[in-house]
C-alpha atoms as a PDB file:
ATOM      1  CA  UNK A   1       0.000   0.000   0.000  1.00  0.00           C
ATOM      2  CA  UNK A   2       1.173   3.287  -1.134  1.00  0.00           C
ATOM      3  CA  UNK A   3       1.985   5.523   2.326  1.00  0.00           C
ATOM      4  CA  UNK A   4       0.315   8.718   2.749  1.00  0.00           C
ATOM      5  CA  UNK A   5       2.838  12.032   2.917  1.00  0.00           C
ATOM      6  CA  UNK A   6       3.078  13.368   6.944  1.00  0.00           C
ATOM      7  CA  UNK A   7       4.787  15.966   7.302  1.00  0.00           C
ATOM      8  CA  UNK A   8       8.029  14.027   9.288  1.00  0.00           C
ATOM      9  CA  UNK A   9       8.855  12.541   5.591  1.00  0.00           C
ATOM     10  CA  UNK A  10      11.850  14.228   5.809  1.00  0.00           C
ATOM     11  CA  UNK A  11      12.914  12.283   8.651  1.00  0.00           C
ATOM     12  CA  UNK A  12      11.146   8.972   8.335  1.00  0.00           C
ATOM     13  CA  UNK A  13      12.749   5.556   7.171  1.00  0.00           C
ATOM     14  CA  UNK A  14      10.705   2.866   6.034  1.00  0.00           C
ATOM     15  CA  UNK A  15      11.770  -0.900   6.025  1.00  0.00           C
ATOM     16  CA  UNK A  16      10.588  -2.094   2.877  1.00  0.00           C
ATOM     17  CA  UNK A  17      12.967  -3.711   0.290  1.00  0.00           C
ATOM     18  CA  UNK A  18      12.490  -1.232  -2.320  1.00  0.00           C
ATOM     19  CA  UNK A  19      13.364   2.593  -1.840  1.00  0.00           C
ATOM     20  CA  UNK A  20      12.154   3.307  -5.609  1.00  0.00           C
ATOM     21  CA  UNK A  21       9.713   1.635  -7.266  1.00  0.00           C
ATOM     22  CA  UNK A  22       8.398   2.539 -10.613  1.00  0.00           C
ATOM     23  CA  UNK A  23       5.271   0.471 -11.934  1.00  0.00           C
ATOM     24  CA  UNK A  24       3.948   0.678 -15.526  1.00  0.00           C
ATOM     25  CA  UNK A  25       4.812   3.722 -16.418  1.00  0.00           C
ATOM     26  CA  UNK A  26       4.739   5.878 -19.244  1.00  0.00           C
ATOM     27  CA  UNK A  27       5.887   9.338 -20.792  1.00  0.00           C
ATOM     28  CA  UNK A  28       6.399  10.590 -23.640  1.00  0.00           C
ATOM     29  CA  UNK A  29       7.760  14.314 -24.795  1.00  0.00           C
ATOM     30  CA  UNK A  30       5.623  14.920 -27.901  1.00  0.00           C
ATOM     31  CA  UNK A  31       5.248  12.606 -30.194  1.00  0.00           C
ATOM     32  CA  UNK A  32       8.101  10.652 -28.785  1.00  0.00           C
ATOM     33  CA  UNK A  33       7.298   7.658 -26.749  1.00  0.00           C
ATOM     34  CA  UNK A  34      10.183   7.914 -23.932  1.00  0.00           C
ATOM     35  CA  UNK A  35       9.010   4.965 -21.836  1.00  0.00           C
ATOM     36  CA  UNK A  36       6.252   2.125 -22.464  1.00  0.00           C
ATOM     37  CA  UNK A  37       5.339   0.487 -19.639  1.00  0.00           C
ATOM     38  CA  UNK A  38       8.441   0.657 -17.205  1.00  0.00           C
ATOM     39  CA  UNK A  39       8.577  -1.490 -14.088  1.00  0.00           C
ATOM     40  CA  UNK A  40      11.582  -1.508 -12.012  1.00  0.00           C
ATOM     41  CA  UNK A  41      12.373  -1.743  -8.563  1.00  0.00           C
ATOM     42  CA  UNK A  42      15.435   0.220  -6.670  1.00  0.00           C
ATOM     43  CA  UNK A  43      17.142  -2.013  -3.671  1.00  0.00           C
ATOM     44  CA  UNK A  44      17.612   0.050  -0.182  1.00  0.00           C
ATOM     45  CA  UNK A  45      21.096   0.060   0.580  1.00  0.00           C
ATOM     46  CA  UNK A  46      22.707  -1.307  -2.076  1.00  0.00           C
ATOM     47  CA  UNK A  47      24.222   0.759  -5.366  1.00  0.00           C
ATOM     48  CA  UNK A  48      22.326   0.266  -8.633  1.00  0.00           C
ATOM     49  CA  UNK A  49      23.372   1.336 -12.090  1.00  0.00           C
ATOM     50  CA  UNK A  50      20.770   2.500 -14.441  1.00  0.00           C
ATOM     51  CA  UNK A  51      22.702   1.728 -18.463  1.00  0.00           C
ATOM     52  CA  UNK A  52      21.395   2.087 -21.506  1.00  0.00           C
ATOM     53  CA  UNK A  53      22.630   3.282 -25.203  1.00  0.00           C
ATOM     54  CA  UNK A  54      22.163   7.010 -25.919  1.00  0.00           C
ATOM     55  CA  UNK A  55      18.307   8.456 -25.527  1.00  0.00           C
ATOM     56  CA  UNK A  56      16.973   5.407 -23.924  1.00  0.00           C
ATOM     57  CA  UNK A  57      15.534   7.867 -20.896  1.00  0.00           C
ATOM     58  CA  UNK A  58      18.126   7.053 -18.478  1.00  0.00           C
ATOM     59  CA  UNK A  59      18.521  11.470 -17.261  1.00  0.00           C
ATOM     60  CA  UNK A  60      14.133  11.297 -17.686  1.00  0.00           C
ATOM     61  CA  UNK A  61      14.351   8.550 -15.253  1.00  0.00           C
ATOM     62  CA  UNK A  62      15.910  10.052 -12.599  1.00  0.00           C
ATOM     63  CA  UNK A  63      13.917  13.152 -13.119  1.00  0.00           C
ATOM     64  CA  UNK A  64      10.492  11.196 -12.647  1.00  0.00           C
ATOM     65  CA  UNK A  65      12.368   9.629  -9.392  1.00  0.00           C
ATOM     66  CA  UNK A  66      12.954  13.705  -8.179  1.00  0.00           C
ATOM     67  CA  UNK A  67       9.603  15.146  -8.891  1.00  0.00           C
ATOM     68  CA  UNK A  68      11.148  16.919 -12.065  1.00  0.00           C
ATOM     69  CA  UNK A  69       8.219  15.739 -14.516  1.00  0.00           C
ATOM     70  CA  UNK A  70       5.412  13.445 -13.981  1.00  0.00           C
ATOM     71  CA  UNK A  71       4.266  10.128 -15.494  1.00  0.00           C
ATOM     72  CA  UNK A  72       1.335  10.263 -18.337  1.00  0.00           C
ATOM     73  CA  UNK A  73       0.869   7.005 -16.381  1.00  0.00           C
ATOM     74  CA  UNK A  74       1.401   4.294 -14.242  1.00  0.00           C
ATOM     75  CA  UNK A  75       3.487   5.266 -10.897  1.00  0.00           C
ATOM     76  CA  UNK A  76       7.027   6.644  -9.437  1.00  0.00           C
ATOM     77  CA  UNK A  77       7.140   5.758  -5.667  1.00  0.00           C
ATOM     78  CA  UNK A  78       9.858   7.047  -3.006  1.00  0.00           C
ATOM     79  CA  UNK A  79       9.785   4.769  -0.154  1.00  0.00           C
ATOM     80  CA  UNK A  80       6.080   4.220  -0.975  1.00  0.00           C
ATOM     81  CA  UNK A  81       4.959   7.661  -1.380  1.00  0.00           C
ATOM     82  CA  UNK A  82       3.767   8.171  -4.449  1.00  0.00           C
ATOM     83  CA  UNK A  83       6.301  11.547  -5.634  1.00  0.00           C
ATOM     84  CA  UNK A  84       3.549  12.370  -8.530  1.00  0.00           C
ATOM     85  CA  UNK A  85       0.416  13.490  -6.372  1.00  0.00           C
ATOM     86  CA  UNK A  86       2.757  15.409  -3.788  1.00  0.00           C
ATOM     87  CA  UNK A  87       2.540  19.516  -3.365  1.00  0.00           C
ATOM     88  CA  UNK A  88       5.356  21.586  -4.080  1.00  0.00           C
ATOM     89  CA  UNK A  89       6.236  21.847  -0.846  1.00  0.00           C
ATOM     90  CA  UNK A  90       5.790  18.310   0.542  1.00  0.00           C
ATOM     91  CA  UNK A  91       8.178  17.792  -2.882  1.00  0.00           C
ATOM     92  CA  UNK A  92      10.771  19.844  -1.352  1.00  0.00           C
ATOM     93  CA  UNK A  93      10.758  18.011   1.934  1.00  0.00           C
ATOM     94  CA  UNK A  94      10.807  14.605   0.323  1.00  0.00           C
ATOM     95  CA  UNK A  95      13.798  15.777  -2.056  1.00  0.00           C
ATOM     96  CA  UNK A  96      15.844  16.404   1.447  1.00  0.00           C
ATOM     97  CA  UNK A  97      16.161  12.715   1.355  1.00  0.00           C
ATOM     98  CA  UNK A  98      17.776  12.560  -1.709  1.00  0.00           C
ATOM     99  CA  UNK A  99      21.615  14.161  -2.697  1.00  0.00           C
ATOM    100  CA  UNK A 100      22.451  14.438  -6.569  1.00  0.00           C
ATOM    101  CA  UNK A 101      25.527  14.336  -8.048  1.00  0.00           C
ATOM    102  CA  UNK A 102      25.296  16.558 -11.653  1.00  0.00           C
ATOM    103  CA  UNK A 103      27.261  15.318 -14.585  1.00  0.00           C
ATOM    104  CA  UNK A 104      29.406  18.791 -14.690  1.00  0.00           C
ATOM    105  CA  UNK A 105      29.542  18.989 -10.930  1.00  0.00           C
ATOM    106  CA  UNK A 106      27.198  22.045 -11.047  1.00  0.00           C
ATOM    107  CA  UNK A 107      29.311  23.975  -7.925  1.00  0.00           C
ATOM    108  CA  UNK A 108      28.337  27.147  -7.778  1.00  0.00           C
ATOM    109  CA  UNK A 109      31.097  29.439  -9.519  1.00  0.00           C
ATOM    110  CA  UNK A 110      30.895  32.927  -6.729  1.00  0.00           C
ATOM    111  CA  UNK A 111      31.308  30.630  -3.894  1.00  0.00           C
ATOM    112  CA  UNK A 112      34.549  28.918  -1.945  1.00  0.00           C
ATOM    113  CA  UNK A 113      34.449  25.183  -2.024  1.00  0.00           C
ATOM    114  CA  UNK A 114      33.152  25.409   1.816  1.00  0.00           C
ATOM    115  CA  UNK A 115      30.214  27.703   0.715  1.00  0.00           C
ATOM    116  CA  UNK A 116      29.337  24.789  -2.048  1.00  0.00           C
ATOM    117  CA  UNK A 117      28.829  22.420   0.653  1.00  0.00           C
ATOM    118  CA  UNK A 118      27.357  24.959   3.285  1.00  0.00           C
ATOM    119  CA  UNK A 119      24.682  25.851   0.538  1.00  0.00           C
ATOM    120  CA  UNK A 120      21.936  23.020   1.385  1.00  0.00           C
ATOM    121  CA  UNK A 121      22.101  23.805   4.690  1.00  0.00           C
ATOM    122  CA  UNK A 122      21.653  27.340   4.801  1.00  0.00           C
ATOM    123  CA  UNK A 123      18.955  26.588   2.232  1.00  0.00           C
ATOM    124  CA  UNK A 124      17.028  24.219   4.216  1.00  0.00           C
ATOM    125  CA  UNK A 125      18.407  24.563   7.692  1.00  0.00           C
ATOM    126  CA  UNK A 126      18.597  26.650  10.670  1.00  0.00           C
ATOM    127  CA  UNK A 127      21.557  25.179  12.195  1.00  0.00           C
ATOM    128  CA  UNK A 128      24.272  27.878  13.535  1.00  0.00           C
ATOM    129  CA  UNK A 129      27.266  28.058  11.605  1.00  0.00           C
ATOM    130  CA  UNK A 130      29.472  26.251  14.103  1.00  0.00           C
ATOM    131  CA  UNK A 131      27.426  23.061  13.501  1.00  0.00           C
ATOM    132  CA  UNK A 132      27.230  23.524   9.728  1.00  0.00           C
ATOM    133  CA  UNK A 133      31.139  24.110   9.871  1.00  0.00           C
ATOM    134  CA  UNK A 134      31.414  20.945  12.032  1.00  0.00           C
ATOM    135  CA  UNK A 135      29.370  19.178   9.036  1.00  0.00           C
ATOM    136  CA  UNK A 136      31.314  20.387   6.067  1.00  0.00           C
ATOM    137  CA  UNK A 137      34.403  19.892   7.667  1.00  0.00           C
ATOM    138  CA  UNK A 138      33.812  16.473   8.151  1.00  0.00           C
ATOM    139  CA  UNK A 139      31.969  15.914   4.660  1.00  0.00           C
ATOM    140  CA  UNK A 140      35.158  17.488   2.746  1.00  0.00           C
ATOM    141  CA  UNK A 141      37.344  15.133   4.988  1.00  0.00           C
ATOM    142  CA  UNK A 142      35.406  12.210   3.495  1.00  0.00           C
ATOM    143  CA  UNK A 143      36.239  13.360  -0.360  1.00  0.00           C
ATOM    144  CA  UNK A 144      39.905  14.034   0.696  1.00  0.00           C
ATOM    145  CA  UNK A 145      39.503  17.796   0.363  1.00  0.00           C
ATOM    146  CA  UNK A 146      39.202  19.316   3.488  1.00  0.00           C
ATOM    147  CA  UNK A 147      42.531  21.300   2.894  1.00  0.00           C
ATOM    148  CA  UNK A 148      40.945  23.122  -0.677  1.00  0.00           C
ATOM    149  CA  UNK A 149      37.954  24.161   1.604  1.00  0.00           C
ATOM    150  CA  UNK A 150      39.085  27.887   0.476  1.00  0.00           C
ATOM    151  CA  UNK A 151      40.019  27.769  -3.036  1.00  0.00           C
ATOM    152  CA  UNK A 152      37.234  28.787  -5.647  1.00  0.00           C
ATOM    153  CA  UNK A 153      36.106  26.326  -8.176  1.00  0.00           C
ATOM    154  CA  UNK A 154      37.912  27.920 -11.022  1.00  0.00           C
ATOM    155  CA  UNK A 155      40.618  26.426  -9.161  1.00  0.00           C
ATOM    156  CA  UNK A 156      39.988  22.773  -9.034  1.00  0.00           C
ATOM    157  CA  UNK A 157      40.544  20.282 -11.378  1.00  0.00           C
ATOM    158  CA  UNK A 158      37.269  18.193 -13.133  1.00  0.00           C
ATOM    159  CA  UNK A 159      38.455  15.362 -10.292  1.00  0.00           C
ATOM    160  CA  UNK A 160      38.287  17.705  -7.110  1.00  0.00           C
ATOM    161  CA  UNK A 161      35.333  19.659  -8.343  1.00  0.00           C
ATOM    162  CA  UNK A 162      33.473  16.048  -8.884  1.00  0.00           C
ATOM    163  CA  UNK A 163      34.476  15.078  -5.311  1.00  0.00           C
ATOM    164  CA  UNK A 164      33.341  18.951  -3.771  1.00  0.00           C
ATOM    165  CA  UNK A 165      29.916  18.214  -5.500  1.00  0.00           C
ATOM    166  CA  UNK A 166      29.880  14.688  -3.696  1.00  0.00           C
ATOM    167  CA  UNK A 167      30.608  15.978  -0.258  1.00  0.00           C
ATOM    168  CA  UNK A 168      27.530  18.826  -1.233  1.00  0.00           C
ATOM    169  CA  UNK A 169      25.012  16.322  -1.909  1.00  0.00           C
ATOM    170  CA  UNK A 170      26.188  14.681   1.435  1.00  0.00           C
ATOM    171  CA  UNK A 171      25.180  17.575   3.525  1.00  0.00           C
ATOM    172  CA  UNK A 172      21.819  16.843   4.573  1.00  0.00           C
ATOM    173  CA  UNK A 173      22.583  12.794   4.763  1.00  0.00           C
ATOM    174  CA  UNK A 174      19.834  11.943   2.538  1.00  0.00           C
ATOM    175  CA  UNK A 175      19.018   8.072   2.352  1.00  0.00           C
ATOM    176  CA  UNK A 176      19.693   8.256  -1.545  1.00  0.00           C
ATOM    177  CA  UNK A 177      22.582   9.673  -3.795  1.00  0.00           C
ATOM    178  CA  UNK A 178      22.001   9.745  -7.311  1.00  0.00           C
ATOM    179  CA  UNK A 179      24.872  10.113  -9.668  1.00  0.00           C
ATOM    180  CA  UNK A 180      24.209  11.359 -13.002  1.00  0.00           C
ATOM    181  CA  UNK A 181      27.480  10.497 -15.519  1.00  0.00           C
ATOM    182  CA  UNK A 182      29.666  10.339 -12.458  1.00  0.00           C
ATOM    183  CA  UNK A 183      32.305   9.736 -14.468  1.00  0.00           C
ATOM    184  CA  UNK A 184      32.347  11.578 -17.347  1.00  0.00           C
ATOM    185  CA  UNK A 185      35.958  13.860 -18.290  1.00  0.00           C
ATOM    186  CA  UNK A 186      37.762  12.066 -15.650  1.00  0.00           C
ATOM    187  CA  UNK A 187      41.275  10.786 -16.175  1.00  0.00           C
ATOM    188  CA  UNK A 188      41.737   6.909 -14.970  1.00  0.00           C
ATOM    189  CA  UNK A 189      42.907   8.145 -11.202  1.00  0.00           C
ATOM    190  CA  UNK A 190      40.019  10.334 -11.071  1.00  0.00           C
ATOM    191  CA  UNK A 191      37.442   8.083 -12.203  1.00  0.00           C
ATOM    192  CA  UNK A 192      39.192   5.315  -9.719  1.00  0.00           C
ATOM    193  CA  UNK A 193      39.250   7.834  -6.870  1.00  0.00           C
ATOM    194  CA  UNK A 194      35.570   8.709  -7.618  1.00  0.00           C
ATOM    195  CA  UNK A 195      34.385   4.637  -7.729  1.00  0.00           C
ATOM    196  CA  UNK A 196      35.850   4.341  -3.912  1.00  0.00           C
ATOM    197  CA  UNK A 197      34.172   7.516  -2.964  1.00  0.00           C
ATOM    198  CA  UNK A 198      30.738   5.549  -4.320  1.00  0.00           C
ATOM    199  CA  UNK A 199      31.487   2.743  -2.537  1.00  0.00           C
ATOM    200  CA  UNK A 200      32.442   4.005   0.798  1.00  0.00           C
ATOM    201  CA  UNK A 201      30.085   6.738   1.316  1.00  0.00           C
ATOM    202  CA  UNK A 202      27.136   3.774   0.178  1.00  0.00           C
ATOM    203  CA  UNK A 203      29.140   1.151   2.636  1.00  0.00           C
ATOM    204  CA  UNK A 204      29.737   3.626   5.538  1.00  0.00           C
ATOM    205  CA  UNK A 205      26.477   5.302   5.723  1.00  0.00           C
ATOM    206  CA  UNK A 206      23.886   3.018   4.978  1.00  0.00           C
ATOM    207  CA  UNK A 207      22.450   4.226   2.260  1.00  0.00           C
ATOM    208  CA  UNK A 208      20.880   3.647  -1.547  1.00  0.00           C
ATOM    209  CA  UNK A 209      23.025   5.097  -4.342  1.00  0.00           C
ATOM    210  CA  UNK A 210      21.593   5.579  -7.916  1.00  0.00           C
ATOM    211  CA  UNK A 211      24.390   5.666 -10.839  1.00  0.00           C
ATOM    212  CA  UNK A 212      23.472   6.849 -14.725  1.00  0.00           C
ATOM    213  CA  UNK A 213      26.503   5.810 -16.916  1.00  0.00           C
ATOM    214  CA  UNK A 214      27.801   4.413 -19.762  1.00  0.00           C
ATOM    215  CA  UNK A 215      30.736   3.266 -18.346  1.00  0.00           C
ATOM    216  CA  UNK A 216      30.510  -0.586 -18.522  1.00  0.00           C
ATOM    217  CA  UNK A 217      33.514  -1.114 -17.022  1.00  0.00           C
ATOM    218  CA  UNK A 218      33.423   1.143 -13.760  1.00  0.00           C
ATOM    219  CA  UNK A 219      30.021  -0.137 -13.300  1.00  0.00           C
ATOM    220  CA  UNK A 220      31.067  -3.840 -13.001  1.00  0.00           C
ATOM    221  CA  UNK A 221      33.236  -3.056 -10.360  1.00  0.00           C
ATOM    222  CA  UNK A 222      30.501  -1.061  -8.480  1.00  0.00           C
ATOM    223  CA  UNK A 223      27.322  -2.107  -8.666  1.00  0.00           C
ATOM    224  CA  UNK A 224      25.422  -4.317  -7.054  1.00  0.00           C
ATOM    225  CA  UNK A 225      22.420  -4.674  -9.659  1.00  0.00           C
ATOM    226  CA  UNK A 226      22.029  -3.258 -12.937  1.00  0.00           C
ATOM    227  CA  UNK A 227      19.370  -2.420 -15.423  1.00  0.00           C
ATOM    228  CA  UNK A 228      19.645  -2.139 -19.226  1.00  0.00           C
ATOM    229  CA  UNK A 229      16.738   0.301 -20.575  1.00  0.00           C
ATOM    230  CA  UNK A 230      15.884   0.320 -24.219  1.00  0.00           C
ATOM    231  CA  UNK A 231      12.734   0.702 -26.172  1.00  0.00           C
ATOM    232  CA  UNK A 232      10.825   2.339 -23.295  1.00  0.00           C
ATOM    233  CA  UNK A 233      11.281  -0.973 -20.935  1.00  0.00           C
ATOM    234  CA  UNK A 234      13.767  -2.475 -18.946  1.00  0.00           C
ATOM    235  CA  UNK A 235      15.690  -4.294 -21.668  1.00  0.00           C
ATOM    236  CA  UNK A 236      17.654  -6.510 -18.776  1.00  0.00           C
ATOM    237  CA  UNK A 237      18.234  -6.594 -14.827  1.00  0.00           C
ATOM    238  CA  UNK A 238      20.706  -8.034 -13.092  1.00  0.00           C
ATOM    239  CA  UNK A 239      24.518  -8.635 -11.962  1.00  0.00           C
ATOM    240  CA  UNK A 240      26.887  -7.904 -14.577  1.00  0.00           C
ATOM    241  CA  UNK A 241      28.195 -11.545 -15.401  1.00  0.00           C
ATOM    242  CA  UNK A 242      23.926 -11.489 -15.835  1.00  0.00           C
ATOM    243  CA  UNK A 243      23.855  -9.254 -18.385  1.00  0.00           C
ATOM    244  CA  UNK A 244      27.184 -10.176 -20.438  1.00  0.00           C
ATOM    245  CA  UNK A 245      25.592 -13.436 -20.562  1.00  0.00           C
ATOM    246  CA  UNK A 246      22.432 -12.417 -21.611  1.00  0.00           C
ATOM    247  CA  UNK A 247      20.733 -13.607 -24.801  1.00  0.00           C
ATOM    248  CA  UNK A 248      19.333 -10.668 -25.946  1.00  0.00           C
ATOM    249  CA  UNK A 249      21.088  -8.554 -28.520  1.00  0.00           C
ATOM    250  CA  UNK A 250      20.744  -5.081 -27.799  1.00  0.00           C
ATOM    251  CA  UNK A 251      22.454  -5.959 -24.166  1.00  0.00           C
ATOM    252  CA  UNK A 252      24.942  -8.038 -25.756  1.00  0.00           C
ATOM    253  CA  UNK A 253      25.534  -5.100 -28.000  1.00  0.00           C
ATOM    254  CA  UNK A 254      25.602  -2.016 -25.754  1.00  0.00           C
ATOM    255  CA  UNK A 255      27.924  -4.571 -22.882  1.00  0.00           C
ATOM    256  CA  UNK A 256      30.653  -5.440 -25.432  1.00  0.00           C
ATOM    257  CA  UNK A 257      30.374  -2.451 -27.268  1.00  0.00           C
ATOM    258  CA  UNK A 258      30.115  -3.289 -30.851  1.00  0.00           C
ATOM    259  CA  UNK A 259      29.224  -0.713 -33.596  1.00  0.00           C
ATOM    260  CA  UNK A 260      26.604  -3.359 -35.139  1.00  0.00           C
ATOM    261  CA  UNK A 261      23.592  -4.103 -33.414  1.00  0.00           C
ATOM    262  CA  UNK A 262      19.839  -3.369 -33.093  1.00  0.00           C
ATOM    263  CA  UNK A 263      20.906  -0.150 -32.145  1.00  0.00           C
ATOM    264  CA  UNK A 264      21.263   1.943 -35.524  1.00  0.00           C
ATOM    265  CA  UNK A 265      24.176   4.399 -35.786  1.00  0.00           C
ATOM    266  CA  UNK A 266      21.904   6.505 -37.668  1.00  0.00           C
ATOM    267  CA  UNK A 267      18.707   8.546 -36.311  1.00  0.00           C
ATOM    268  CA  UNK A 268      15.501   7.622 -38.045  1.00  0.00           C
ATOM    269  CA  UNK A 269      15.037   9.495 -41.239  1.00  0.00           C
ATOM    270  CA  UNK A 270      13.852   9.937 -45.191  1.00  0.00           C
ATOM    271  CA  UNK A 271      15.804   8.123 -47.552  1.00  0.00           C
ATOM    272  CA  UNK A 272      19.668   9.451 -48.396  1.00  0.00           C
ATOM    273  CA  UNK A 273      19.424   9.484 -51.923  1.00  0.00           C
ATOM    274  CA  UNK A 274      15.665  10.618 -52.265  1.00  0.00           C
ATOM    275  CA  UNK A 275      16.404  14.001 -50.042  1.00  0.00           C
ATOM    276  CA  UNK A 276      19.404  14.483 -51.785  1.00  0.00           C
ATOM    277  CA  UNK A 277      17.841  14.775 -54.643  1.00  0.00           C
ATOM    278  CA  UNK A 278      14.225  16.716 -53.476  1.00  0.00           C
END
């Protein structure tokens, strides 16, 4: 049974197995079907990785899971509230449980690196600053950067700036991270430092981490489950000697790689000689 919003949401934690469920559901931006019917299920506690080839609705997904957009059907449920018939401002509350991790990092470029990570909490808090110092402090420590906790972003390599914007969605210890292309730009040690971080922060506080990549490789050596999306469903779930096993052959396509496959190289259109010639 779905749960009802109260207004301790913020603070409450459920037992069920699933943090985020999603259960038929369907969207589509114009014309364009996005998703047909998706059903998947989320695991509390353990880190997931959400794959798919290029516009399979991997970014819409995790904007249905934050209240960004809402079904055309079917439903998106956070700890089993349903995250479509919420208010704006039971939204907000409920997104306190959740940290995201942007692609680009997303720090804010006027502030210090302490400021990033202060921001949620002067946002949503009324702590007094030696508290929210305490916290900061101690969330920088776990990324490695307490010492750059004065330097400006322009100053910080795509590594550091990745690892600031982890210790910012930290702040409020929500029960879910989400990491959207946490890898993306990184050099190897980077991209290695940032697949610890994952780990360690999901190990050492107890909680559910969401990651959106393509990379096949960092994901085998972090996730816990895994779901293939493509043609608006779940394609294939599972661990990833699963899904390099699998039979089907748009995951055996997008898990090795190859340039042939179901999926086309080109985008859908009129025929190449008959427009070049209209």
């Amino acid at each position: 049974m779905i749960q009802p919003f109260s207004e301790n949401v913020l603070s409450s934690r459920q037992q069920t197995q699933w943090i985020v469920e999603l259960r038929d559901v369907h969207y589509s931006i114009g014309n364009r079907e996005i998703f047909s019917g998706l059903t998947l299920t989320i695991p509390r506690g353990r880190i997931t990785a959400i794959m798919g080839p290029s516009g399979t609705g991997k970014t819409t997904l995790l904007r249905l899971i934050t209240g960004q957009i809402k079904p055309d059907s079917g439903q998106v449920l956070f700890d089993g509230i349903d995250v479509s018939n919420l208010s704006l401002r039971e939204l907000y509350a409920l997104r306190l449980r959740m940290g995201m991790l942007f692609q680009n990092g997303a720090l804010l470029t006027d502030m210090t690196v302490f400021e990033n990570v202060a921001f949620p909490l002067r946002e949503h808090t009324k702590l007094p600053h030696s508290l929210i110092r305490h916290i900061v402090l101690t969330k920088l420590q776990a990324v490695g950067l307490r010492g750059a906790a004065q330097l400006m972003p322009a100053e910080l390599s795509g590594g550091m700036a990745r690892r600031v914007a982890l210790a910012r969605a930290m702040a409020t210890d929500p029960d879910v991270l989400i990491y959207d292309e946490p890898f993306t730009g990184l050099d190897p040690i980077s991209m290695g430092m940032i697949v610890r971080l994952v780990r360690q922060m999901n190990n050492a506080l107890g909680i559910t981490s969401i990651v959106v990549s393509h990379d096949v490789e960092e994901l085998a050596a972090l996730a816990d489950m895994s779901f293939i999306l493509a043609g608006g469903k779940v394609a294939a779930q599972g661990t990833f000697n699963e899904l390099k096993g699998h039979d089907s052959q748009i995951v055996h396509q997008f898990m090795n790689g190859l340039a042939d496959g179901p999926v086309a190289f080109h985008y859908p259109a009129p025929e190449y000689f008959e427009q070049l010639l209209a």
